[in-house]
C-alpha atoms as a PDB file:
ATOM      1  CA  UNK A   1     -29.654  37.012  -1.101  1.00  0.00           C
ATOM      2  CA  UNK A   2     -28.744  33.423  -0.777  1.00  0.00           C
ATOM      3  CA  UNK A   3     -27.062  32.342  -3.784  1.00  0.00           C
ATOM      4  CA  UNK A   4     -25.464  28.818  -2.699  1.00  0.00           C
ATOM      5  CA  UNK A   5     -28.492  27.159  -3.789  1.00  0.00           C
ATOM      6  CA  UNK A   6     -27.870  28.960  -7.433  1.00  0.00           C
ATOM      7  CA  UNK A   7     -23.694  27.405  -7.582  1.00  0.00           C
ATOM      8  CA  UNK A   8     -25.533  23.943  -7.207  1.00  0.00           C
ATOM      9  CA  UNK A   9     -27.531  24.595  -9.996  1.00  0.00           C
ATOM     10  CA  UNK A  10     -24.648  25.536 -11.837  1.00  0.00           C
ATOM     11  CA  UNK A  11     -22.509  22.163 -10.996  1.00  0.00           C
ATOM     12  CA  UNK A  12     -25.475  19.889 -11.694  1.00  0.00           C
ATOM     13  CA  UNK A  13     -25.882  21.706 -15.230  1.00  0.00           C
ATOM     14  CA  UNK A  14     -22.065  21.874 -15.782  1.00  0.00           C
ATOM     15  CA  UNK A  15     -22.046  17.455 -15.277  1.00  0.00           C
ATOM     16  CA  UNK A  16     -25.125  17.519 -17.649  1.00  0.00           C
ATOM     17  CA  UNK A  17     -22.844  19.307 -20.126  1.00  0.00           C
ATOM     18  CA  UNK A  18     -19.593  16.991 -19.225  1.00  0.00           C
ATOM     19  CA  UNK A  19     -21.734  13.876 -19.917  1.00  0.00           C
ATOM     20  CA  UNK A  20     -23.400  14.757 -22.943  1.00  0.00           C
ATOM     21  CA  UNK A  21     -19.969  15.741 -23.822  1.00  0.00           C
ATOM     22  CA  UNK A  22     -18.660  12.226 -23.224  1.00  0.00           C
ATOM     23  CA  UNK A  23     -21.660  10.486 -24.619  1.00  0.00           C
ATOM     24  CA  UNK A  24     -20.932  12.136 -27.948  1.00  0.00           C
ATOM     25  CA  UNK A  25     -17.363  11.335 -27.779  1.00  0.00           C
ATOM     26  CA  UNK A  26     -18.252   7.928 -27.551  1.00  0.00           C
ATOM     27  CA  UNK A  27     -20.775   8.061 -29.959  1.00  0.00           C
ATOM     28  CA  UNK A  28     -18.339   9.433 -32.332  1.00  0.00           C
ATOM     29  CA  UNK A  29     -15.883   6.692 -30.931  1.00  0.00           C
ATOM     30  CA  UNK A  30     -18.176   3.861 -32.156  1.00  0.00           C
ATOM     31  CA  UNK A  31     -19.352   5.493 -35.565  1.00  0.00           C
ATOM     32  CA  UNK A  32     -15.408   5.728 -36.256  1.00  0.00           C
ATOM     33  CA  UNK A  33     -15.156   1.927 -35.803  1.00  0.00           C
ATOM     34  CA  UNK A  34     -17.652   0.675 -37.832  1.00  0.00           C
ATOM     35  CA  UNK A  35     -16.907   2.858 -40.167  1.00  0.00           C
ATOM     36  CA  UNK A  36     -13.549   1.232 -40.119  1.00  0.00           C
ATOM     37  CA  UNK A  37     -14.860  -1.833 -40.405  1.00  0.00           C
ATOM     38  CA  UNK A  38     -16.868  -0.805 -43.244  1.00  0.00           C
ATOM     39  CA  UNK A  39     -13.911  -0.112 -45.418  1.00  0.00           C
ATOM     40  CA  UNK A  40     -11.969  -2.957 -44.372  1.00  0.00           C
ATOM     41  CA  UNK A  41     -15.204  -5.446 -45.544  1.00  0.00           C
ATOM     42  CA  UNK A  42     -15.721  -3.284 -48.615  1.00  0.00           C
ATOM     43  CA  UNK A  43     -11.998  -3.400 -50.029  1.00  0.00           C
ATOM     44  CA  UNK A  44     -12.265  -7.361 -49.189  1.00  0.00           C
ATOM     45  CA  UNK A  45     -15.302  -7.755 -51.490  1.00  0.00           C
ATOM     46  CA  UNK A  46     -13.447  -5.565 -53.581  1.00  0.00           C
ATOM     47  CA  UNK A  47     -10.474  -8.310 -53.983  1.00  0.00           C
ATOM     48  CA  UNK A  48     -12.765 -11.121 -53.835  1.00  0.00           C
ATOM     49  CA  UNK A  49     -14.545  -9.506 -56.973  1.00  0.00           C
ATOM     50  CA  UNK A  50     -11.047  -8.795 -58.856  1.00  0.00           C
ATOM     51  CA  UNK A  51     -10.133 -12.351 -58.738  1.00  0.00           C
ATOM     52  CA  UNK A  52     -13.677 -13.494 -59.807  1.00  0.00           C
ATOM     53  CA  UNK A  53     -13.187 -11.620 -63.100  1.00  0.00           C
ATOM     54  CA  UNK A  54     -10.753 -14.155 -63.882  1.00  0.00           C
ATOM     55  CA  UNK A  55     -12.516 -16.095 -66.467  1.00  0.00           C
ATOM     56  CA  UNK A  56      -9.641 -18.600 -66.955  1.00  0.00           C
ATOM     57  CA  UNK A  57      -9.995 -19.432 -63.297  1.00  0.00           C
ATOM     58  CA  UNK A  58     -12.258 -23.155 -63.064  1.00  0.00           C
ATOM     59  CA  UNK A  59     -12.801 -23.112 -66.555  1.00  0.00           C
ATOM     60  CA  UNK A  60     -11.515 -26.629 -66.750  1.00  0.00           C
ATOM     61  CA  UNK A  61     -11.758 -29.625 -64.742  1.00  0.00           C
ATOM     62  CA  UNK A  62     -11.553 -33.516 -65.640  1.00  0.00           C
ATOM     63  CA  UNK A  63     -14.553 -35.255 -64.236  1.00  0.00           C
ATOM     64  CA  UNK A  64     -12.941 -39.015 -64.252  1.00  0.00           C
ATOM     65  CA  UNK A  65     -13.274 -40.585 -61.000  1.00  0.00           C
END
């Protein structure tokens, strides 16, 4: 029985694995990020709302020119 042509098999499925393993780290990698940058943008329009609230804020202004 011949069975080198079976450990091939074995090593191409085994770097099928190893790069679907890296392809979902990386996927994960780059869901982390914008995630990340989904938080930072969302506590920014957070603040920017906060000081909109402000109703004393440009409530007067002289117009003489």
């Amino acid at each position: 029985m011949d069975i080198s042509g079976i450990s091939g098999i074995n090593t191409a499925a085994a770097m099928t694995n190893s790069n679907a393993g890296v392809q979902r780290q990386v996927a994960t990698q780059v869901t982390a990020m914008g995630l990340d940058q989904m938080k930072e943008q969302g506590e920014a329009m957070r603040k920017m709302m906060e000081q909109s609230v402000n109703p004393a804020v440009g409530g007067n202004f002289d117009v003489s020119a």
